[in-house]
N, C-alpha and C. Protein backbone atom coordinates (compact mmCIF):
# COMPACT_ATOMS: atom_id res chain seq x y z
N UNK A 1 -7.90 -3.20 11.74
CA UNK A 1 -8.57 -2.46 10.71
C UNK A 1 -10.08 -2.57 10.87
N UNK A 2 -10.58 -3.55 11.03
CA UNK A 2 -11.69 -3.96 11.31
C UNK A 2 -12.17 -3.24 12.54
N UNK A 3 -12.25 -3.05 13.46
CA UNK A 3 -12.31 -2.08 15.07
C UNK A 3 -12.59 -0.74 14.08
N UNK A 4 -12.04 -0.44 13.02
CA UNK A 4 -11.80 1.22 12.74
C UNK A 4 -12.71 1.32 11.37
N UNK A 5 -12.89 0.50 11.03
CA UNK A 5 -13.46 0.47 9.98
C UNK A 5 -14.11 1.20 9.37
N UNK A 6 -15.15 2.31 10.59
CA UNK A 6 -16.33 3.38 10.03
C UNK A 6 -15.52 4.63 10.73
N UNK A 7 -14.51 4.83 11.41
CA UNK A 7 -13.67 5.97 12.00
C UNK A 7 -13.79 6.77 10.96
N UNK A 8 -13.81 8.32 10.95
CA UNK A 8 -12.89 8.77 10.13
C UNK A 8 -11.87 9.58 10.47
N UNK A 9 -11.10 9.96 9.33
CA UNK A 9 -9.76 10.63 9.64
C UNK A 9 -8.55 9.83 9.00
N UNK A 10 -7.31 10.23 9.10
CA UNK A 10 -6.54 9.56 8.43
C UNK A 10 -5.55 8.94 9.97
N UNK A 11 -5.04 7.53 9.54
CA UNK A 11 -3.95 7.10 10.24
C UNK A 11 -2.34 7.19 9.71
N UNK A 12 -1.78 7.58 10.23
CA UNK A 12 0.08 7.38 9.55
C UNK A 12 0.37 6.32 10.24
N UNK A 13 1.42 5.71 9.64
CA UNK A 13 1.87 4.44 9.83
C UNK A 13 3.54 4.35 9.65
N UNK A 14 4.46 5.03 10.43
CA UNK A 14 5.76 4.66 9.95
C UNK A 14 6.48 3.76 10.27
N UNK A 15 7.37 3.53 9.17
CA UNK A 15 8.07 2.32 9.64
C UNK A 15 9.05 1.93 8.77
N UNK A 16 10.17 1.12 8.71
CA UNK A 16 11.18 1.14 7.39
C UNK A 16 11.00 0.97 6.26
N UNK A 17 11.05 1.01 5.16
CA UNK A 17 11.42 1.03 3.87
C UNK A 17 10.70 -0.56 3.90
N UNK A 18 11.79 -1.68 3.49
CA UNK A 18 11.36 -2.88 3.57
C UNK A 18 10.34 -3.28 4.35
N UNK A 19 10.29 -2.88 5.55
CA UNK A 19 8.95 -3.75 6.56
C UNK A 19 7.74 -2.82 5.68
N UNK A 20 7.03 -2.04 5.80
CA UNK A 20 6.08 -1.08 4.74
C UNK A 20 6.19 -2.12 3.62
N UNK A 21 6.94 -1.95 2.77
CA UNK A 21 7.22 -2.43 1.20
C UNK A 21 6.70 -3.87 1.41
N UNK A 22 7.08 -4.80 2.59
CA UNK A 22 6.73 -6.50 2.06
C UNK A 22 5.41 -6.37 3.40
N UNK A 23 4.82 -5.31 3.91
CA UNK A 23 3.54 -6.01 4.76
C UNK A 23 2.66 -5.32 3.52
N UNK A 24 2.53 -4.28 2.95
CA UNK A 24 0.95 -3.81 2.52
C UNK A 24 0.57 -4.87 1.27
N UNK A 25 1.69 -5.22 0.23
CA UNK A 25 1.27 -6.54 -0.35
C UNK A 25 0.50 -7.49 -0.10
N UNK A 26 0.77 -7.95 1.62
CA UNK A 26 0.35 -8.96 2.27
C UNK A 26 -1.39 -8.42 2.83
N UNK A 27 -1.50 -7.86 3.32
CA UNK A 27 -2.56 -6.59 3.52
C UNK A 27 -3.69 -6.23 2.34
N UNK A 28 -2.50 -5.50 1.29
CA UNK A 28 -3.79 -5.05 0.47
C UNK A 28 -3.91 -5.41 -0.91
N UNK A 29 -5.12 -6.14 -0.96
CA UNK A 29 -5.36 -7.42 -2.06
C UNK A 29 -5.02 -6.72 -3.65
N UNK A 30 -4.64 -5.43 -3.59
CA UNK A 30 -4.86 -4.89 -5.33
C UNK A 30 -3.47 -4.41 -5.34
N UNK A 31 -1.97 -5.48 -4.43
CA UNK A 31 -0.90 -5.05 -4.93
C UNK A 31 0.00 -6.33 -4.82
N UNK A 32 0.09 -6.83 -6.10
CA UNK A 32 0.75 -8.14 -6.07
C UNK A 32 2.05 -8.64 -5.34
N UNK A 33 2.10 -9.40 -4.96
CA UNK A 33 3.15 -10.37 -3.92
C UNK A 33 4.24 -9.70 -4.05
N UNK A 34 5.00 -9.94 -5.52
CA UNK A 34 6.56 -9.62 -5.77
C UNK A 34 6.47 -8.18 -5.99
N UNK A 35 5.84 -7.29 -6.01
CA UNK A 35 5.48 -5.99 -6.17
C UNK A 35 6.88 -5.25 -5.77
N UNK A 36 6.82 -5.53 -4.09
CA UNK A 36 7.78 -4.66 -3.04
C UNK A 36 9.38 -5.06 -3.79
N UNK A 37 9.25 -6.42 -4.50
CA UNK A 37 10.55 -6.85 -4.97
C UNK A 37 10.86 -6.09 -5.90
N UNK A 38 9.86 -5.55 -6.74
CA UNK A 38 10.44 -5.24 -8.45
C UNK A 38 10.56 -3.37 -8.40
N UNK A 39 9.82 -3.22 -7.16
CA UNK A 39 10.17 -1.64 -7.03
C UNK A 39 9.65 -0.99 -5.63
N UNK A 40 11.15 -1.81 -4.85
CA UNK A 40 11.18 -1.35 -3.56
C UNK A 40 11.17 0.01 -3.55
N UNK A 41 10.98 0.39 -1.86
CA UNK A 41 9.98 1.29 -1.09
C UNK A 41 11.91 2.55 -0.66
N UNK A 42 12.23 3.29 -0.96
CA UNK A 42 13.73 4.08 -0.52
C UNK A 42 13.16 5.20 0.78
N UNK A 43 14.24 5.05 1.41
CA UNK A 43 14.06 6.03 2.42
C UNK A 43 12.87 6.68 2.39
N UNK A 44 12.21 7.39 3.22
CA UNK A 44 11.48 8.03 2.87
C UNK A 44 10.26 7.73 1.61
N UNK A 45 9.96 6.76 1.29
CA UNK A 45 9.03 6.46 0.29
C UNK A 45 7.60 6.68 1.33
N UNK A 46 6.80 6.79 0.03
CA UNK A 46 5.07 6.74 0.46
C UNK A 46 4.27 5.88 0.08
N UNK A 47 3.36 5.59 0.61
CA UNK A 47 2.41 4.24 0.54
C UNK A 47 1.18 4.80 1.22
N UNK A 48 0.40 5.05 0.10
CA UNK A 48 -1.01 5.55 0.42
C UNK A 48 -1.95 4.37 0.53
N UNK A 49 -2.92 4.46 1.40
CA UNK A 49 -3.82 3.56 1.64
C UNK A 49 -5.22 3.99 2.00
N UNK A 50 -6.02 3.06 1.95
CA UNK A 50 -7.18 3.17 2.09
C UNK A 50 -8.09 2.23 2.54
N UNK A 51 -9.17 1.98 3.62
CA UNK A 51 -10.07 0.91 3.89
C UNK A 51 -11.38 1.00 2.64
N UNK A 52 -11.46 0.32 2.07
CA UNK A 52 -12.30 -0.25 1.41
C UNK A 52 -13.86 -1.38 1.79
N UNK A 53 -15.02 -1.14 2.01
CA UNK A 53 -15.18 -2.38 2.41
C UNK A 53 -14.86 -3.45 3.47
N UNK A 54 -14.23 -2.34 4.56
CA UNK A 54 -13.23 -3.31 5.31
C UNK A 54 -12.24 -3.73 5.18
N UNK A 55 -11.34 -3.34 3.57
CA UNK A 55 -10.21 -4.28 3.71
C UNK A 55 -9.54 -3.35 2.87
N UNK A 56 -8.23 -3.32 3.08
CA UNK A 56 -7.11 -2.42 3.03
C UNK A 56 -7.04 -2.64 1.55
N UNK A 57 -7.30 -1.05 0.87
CA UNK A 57 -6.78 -1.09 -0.50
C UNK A 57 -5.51 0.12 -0.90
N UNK A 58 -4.64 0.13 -1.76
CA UNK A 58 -3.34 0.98 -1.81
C UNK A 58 -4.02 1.62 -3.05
N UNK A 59 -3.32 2.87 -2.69
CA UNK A 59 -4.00 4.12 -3.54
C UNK A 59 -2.84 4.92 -4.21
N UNK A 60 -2.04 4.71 -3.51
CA UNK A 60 -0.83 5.22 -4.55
C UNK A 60 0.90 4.45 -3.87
N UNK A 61 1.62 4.21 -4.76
CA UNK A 61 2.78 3.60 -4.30
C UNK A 61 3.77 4.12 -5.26
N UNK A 62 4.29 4.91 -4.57
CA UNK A 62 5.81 6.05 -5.10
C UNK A 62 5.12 6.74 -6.19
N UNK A 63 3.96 7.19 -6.13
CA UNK A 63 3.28 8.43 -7.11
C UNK A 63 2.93 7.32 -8.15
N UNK A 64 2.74 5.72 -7.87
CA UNK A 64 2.14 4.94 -9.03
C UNK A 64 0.20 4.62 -8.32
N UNK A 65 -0.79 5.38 -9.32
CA UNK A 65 -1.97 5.08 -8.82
C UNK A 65 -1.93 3.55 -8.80
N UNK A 66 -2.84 3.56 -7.25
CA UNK A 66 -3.09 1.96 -7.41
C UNK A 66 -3.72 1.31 -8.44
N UNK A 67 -4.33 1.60 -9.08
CA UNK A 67 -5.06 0.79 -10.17
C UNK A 67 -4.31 0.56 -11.71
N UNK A 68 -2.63 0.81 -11.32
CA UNK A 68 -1.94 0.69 -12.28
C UNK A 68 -1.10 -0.19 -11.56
N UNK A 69 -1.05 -0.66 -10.45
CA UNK A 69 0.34 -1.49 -9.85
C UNK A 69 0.15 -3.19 -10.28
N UNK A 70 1.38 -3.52 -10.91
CA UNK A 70 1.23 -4.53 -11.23
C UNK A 70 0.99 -4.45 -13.05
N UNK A 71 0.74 -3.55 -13.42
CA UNK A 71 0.38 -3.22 -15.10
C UNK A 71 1.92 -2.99 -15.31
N UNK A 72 2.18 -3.84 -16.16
CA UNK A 72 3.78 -3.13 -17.00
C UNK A 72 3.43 -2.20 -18.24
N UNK A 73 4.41 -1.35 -18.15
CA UNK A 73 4.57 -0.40 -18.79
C UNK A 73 4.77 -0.35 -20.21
N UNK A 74 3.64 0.10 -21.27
CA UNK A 74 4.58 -0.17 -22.78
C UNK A 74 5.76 1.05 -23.39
């Protein structure tokens, strides 16, 4: 990430369901640990991302904006 840091353009990244779902947690600091546990990633799911600063931030996860992941719902 770092090497690409000032690139632009977008990268895709595919890969299974689970591997996606338990690395971007690990990756990107604004989506908590058990996250991938409480609302895994199905076939075909999406995981938007973004470099920030250098460091990987998630921008949307299954149509949830990132700046709501991890907020429970009233």
């Amino acid at each position: 990430m770092n090497r690409h840091a000032q690139d632009s353009g977008v990268v895709m990244i595919v890969g299974h369901a689970a591997t996606i779902g338990f690395m971007v947690p690990v990756l990107a600091g604004n989506v908590p640990a058990d996250y991938a546990l409480l609302h895994p990633l199905p076939n075909t799911g999406i995981v938007k991302t973004e470099l920030r600063d250098s460091r990987l931030f998630c921008i949307d996860w299954l149509g949830i904006p990132g700046e709501e992941l991890g907020k429970e719902k009233e």
